[in-house]
N, C-alpha and C. Protein backbone atom coordinates (compact mmCIF):
# COMPACT_ATOMS: atom_id res chain seq x y z
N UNK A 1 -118.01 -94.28 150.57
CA UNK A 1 -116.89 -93.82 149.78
C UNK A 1 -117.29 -92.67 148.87
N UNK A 2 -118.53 -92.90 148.03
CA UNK A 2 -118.87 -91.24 147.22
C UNK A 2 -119.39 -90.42 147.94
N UNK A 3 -119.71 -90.61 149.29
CA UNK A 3 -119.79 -89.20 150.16
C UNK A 3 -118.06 -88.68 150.65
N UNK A 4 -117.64 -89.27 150.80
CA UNK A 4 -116.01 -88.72 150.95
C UNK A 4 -115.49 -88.55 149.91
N UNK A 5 -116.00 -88.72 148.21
CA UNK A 5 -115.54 -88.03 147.19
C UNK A 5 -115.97 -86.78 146.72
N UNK A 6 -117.36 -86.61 146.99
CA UNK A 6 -118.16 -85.42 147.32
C UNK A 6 -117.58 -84.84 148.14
N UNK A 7 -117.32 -85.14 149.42
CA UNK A 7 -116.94 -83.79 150.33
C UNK A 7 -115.56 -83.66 150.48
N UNK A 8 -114.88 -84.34 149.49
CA UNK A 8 -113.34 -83.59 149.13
C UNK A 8 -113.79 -82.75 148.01
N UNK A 9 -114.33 -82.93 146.98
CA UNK A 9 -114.84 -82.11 145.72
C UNK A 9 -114.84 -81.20 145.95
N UNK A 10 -116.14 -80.89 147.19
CA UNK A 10 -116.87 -79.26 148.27
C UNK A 10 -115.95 -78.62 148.20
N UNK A 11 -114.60 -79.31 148.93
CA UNK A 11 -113.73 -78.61 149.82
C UNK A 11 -112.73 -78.20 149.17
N UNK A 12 -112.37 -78.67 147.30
CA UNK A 12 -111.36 -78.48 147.00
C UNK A 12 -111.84 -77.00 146.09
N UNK A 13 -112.94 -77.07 145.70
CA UNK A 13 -113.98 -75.63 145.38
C UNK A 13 -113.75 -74.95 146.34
N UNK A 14 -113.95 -74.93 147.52
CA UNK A 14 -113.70 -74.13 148.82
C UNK A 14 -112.29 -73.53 148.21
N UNK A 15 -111.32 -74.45 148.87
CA UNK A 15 -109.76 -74.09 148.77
C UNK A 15 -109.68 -73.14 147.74
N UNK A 16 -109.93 -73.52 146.26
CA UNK A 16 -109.61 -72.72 145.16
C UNK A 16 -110.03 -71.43 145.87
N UNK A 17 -111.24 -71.40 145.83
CA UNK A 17 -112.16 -69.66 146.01
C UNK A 17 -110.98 -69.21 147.44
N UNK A 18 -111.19 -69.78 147.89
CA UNK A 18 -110.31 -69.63 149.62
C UNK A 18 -108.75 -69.03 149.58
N UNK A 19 -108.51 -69.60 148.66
CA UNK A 19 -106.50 -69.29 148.76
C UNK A 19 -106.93 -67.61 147.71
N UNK A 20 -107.60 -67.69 146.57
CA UNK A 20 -108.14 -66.62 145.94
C UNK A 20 -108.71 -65.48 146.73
N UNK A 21 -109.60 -65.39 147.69
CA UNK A 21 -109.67 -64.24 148.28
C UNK A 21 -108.83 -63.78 149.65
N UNK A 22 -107.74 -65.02 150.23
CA UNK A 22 -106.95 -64.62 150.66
C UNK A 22 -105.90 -63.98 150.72
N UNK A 23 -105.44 -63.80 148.88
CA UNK A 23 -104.51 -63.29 148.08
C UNK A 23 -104.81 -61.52 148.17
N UNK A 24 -106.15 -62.11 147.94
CA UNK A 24 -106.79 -60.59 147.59
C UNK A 24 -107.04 -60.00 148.92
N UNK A 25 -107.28 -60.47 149.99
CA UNK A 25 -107.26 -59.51 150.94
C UNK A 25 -105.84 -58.98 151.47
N UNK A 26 -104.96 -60.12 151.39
CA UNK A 26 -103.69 -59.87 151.99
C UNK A 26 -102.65 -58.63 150.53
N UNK A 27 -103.62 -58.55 149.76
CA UNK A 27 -103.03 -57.26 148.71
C UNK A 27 -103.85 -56.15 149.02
N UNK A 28 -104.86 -55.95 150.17
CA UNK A 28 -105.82 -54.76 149.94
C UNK A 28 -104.47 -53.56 151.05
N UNK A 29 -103.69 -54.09 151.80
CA UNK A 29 -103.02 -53.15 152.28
C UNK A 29 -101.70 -52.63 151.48
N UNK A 30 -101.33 -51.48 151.68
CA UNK A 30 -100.69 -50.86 150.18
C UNK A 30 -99.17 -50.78 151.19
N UNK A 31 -98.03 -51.91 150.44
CA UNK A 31 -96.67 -51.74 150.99
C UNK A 31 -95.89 -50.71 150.87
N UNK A 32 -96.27 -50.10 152.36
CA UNK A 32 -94.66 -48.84 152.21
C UNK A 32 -94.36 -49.01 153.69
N UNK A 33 -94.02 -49.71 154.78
CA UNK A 33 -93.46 -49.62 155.35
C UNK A 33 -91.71 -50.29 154.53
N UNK A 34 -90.80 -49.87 155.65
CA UNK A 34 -89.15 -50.68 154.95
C UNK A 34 -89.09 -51.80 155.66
N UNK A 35 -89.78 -52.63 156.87
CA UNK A 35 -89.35 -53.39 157.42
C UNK A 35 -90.60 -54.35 156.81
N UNK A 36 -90.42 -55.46 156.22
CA UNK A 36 -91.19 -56.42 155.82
C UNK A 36 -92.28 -57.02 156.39
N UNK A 37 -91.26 -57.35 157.57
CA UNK A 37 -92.32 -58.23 159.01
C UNK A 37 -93.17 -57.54 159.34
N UNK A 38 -92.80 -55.88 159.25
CA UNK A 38 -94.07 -55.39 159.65
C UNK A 38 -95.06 -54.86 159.13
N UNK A 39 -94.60 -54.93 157.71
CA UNK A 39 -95.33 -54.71 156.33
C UNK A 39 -96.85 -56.13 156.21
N UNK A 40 -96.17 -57.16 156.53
CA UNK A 40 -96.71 -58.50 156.71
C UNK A 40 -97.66 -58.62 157.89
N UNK A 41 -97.39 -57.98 159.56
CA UNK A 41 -98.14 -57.86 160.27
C UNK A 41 -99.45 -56.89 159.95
N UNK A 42 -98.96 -55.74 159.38
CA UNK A 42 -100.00 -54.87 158.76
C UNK A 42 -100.90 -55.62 158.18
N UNK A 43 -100.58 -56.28 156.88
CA UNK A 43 -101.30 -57.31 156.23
C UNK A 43 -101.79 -57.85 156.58
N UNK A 44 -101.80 -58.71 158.04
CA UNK A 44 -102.33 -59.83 158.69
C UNK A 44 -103.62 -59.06 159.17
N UNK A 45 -103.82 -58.07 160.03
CA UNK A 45 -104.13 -57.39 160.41
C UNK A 45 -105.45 -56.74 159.56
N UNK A 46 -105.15 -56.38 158.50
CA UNK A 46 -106.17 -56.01 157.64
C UNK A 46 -107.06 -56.87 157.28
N UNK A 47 -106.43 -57.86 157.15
CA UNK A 47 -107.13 -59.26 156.99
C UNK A 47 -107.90 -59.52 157.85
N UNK A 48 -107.54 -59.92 159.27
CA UNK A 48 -108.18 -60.13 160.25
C UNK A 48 -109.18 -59.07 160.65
N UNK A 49 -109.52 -58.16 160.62
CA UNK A 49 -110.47 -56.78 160.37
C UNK A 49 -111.49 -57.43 159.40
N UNK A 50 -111.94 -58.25 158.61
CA UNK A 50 -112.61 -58.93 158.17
C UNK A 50 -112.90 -60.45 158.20
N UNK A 51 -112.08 -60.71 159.58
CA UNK A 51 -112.26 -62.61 159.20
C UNK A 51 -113.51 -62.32 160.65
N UNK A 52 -113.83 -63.17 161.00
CA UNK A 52 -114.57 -64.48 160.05
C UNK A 52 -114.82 -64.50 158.56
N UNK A 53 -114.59 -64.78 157.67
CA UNK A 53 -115.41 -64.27 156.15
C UNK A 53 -115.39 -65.48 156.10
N UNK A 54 -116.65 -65.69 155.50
CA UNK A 54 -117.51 -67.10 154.72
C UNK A 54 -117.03 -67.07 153.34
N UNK A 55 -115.95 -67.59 152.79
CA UNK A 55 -115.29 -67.64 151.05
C UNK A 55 -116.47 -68.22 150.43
N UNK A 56 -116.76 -69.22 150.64
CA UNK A 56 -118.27 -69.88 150.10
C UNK A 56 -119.14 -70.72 151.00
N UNK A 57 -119.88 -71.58 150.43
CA UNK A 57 -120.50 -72.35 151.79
C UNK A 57 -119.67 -72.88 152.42
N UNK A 58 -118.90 -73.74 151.67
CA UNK A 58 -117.99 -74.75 152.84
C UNK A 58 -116.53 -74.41 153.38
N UNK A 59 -116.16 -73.07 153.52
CA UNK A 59 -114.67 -72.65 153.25
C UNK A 59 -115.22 -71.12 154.33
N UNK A 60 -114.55 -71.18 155.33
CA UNK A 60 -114.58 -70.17 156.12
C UNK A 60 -112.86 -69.35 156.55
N UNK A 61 -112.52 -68.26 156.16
CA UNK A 61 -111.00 -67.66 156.54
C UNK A 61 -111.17 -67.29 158.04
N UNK A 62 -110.59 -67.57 158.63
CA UNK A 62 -110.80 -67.37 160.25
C UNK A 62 -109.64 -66.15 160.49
N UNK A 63 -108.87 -65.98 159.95
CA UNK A 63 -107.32 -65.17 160.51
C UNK A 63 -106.50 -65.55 159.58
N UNK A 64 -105.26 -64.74 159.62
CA UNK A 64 -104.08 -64.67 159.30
C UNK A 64 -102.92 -64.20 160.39
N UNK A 65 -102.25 -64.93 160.40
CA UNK A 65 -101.03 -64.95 161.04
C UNK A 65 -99.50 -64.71 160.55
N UNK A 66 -98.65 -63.96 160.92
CA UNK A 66 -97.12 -63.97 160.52
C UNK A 66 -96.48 -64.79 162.01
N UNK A 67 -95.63 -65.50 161.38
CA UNK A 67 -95.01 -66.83 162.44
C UNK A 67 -93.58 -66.45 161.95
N UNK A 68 -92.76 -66.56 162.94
CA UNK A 68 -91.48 -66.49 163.09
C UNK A 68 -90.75 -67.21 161.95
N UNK A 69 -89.81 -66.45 161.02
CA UNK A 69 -88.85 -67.01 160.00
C UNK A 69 -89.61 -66.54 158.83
N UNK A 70 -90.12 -65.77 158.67
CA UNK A 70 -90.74 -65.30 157.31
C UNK A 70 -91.90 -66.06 156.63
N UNK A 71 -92.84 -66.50 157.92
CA UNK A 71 -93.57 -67.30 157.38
C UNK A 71 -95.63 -66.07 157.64
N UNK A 72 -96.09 -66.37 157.11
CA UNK A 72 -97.31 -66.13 156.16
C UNK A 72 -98.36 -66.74 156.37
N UNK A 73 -99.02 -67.14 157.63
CA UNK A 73 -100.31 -68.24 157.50
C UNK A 73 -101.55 -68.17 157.43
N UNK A 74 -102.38 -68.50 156.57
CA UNK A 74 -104.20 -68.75 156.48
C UNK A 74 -104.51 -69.44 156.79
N UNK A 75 -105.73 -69.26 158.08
CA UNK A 75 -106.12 -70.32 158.90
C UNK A 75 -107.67 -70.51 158.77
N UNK A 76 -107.94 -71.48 157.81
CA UNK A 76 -109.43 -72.24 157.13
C UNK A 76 -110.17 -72.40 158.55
N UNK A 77 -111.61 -72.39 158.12
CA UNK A 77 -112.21 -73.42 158.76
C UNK A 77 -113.32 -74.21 157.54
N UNK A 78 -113.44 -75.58 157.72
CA UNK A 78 -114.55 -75.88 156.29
C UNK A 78 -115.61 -76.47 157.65
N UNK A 79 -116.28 -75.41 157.11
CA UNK A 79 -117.64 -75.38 158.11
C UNK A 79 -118.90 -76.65 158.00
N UNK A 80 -118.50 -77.35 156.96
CA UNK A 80 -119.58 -77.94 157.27
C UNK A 80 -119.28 -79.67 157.27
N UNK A 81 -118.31 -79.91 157.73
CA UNK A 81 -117.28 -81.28 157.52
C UNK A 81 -116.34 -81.25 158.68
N UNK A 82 -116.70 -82.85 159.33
CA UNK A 82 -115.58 -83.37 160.71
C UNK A 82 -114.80 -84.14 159.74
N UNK A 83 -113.74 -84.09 160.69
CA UNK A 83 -112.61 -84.76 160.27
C UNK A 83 -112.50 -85.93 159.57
N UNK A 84 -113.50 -86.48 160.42
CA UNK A 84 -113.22 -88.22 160.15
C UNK A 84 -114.06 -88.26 159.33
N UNK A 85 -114.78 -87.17 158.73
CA UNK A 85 -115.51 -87.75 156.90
C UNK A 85 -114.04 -87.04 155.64
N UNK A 86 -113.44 -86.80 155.98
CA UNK A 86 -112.32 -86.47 154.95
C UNK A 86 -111.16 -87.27 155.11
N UNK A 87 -110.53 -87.64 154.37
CA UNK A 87 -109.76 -88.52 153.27
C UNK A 87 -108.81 -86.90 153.02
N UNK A 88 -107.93 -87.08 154.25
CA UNK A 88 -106.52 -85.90 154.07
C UNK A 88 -105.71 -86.26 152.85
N UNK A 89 -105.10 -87.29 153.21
CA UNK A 89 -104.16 -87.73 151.70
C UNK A 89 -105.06 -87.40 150.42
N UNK A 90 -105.86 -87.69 149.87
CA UNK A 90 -106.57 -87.09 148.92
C UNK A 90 -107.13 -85.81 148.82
N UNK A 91 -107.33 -85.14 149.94
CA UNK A 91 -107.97 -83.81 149.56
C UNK A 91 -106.44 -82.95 150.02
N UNK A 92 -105.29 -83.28 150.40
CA UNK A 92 -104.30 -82.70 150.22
C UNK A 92 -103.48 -82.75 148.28
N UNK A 93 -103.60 -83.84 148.04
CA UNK A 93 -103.14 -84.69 146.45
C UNK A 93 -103.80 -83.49 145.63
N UNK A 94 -105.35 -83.11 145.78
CA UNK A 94 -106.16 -82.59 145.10
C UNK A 94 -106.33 -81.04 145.00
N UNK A 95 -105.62 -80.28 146.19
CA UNK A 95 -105.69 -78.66 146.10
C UNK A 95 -104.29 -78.60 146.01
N UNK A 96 -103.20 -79.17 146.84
CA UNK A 96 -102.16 -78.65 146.86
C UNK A 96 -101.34 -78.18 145.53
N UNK A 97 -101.71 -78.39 144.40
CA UNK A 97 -101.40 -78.49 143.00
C UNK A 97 -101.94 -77.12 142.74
N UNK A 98 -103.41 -77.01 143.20
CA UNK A 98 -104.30 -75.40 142.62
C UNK A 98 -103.70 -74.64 144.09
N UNK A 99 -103.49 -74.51 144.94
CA UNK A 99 -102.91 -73.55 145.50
C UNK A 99 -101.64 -73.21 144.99
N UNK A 100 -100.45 -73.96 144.94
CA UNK A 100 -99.50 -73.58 144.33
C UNK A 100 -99.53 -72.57 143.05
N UNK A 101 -100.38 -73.35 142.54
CA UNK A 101 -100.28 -72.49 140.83
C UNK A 101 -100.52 -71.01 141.50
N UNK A 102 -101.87 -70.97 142.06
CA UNK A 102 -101.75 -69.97 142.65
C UNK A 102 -100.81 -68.98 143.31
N UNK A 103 -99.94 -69.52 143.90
CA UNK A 103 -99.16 -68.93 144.69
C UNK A 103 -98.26 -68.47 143.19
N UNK A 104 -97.91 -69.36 142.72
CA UNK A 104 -97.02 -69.10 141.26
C UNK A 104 -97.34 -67.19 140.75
N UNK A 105 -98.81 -67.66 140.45
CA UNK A 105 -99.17 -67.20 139.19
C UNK A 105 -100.32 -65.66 139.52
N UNK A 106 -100.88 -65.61 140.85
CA UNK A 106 -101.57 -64.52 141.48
C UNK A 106 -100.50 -63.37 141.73
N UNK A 107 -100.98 -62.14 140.96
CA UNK A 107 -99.90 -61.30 141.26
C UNK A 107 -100.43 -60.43 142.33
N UNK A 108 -101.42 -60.97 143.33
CA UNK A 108 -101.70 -60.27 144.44
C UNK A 108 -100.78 -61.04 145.30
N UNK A 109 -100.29 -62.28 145.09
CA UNK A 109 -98.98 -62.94 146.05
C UNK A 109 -97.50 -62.44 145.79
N UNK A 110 -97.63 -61.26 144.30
CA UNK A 110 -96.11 -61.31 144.23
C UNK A 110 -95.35 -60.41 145.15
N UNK A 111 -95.58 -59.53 146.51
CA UNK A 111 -95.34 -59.12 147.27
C UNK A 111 -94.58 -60.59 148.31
N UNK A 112 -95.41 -61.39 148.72
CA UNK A 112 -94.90 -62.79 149.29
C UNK A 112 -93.89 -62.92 148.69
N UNK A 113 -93.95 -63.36 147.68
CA UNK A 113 -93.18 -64.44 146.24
C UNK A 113 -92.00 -63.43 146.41
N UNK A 114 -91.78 -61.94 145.97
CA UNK A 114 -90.40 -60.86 146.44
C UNK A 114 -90.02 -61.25 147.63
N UNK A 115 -90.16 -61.48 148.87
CA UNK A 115 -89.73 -61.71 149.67
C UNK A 115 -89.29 -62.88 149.96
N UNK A 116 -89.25 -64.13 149.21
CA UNK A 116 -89.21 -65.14 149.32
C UNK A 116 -90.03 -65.89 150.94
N UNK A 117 -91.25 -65.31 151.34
CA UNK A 117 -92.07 -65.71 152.39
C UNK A 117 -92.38 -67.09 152.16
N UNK A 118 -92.61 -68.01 153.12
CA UNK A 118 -93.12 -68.82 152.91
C UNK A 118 -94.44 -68.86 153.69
N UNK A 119 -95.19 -69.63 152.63
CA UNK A 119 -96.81 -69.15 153.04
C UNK A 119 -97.30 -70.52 153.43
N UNK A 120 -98.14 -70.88 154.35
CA UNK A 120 -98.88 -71.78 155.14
C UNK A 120 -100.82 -71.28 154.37
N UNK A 121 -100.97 -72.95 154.77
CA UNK A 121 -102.33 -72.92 154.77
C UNK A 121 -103.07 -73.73 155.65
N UNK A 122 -103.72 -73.66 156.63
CA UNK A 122 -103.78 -74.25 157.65
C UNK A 122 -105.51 -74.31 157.70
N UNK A 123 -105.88 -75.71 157.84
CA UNK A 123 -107.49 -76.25 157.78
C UNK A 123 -108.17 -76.77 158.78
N UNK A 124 -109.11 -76.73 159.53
CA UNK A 124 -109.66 -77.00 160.43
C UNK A 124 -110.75 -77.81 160.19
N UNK A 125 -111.80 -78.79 160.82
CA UNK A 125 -113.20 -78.95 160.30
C UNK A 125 -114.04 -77.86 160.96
N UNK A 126 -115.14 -77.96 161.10
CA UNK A 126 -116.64 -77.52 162.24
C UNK A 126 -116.36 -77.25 163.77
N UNK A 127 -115.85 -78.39 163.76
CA UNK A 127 -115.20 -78.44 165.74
C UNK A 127 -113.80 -78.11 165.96
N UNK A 128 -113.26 -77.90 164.92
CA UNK A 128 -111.77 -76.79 164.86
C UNK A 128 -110.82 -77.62 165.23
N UNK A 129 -111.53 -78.72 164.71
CA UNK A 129 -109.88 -80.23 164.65
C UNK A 129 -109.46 -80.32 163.81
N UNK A 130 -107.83 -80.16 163.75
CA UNK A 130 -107.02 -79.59 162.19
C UNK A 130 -107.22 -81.22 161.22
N UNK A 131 -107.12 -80.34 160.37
CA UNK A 131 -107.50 -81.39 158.55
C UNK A 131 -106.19 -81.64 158.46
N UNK A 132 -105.68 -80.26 157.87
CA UNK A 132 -104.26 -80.37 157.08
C UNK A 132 -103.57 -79.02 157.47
N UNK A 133 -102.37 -79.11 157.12
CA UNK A 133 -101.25 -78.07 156.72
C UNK A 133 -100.51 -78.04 155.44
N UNK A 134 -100.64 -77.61 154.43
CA UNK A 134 -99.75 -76.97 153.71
C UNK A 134 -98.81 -75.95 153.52
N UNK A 135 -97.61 -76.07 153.57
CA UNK A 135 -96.27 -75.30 153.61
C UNK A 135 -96.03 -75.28 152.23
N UNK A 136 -95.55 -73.75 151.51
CA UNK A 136 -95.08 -73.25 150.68
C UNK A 136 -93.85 -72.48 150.90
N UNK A 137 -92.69 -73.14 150.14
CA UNK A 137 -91.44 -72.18 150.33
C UNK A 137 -91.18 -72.12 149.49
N UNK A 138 -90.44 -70.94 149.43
CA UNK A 138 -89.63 -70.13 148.23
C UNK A 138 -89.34 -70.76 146.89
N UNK A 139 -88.52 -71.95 147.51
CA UNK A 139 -88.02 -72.98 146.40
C UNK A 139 -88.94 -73.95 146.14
N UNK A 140 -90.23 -73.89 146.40
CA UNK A 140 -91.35 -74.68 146.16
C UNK A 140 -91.91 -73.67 145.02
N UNK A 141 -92.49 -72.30 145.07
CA UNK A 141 -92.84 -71.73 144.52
C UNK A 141 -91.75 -70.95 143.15
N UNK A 142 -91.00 -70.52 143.39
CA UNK A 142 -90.25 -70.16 142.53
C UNK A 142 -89.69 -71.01 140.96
C-alpha cells in the first residue's frame, strides 16, 4: 500500500510539471490564423515537433492531438509505472484538482479557455496501457 502511495505522489509531481509545460508549448505558436481548428492543429503540431519530451523522470508528453468538436488532447506517458501498481481513483482525486486550477489560472491556456475548447488529458503507463482520462469543458473550467 505505501508503494502505491509513493507512486501516485511521483506521478502527481509528474502531472503538475506535465500539464505546465504542455501549456507552454501549446503557447509557443503565435495565433493568427482566423480559423481556430486550424490555429489548434498548428499548435498540435508544434508541439509534436518536440514530443517525445521527458517533463521529468516519471512524466513523458508523447503528442498532442485536436479531436473532433473542439476538443484539445495531451497524451502522457509515466514511464516508469504499470498499471496495476496505480490506484486510478486516487491518483485521478489527486491531480484532477491541480490540473484544473491550471487550466483556470495559466494564461498560456487562455487562448483554449477563449474558445471555450475542451481540453483532454490522456495517461498511459511504460507498456502504453491507458491509466486515465481527464476531460475539461468549458463549463468545468470557466
Amino acid at each position: 500500500m505505501e508503494k502505491t502511495k509513493r507512486n501516485n505522489l511521483l506521478i502527481v509531481i509528474g502531472v503538475v510539471l506535465g500539464t505546465t509545460v504542455g501549456g507552454w508549448l501549446g503557447q509557443k505558436l503565435v495565433f493568427v490564423n482566423p480559423s481556430f481548428e486550424k490555429t489548434m492543429n498548428q499548435a498540435a503540431n508544434e508541439i509534436n515537433k518536440k514530443c517525445p519530451l521527458l517533463v521529468d523522470k516519471e512524466t513523458r508528453i508523447d503528442n498532442a492531438v485536436v479531436l473532433p468538436g473542439n476538443v484539445f488532447q495531451y497524451n502522457y506517458t509515466l514511464v516508469n509505472f504499470d498499471r496495476a501498481a496505480i490506484d486510478t481513483t486516487l491518483l485521478k482525486q489527486s491531480i484532477e484538482p491541480t490540473i484544473l486550477n491550471n487550466i483556470k489560472t495559466n494564461p498560456l491556456m487562455a487562448e483554449l479557455r477563449n474558445h471555450k475548447t475542451t481540453i483532454a488529458y490522456n495517461y498511459v503507463d511504460k507498456k502504453g496501457i491507458f491509466i486515465v482520462r481527464m476531460v475539461f469543458t468549458a463549463e468545468r473550467y470557466n
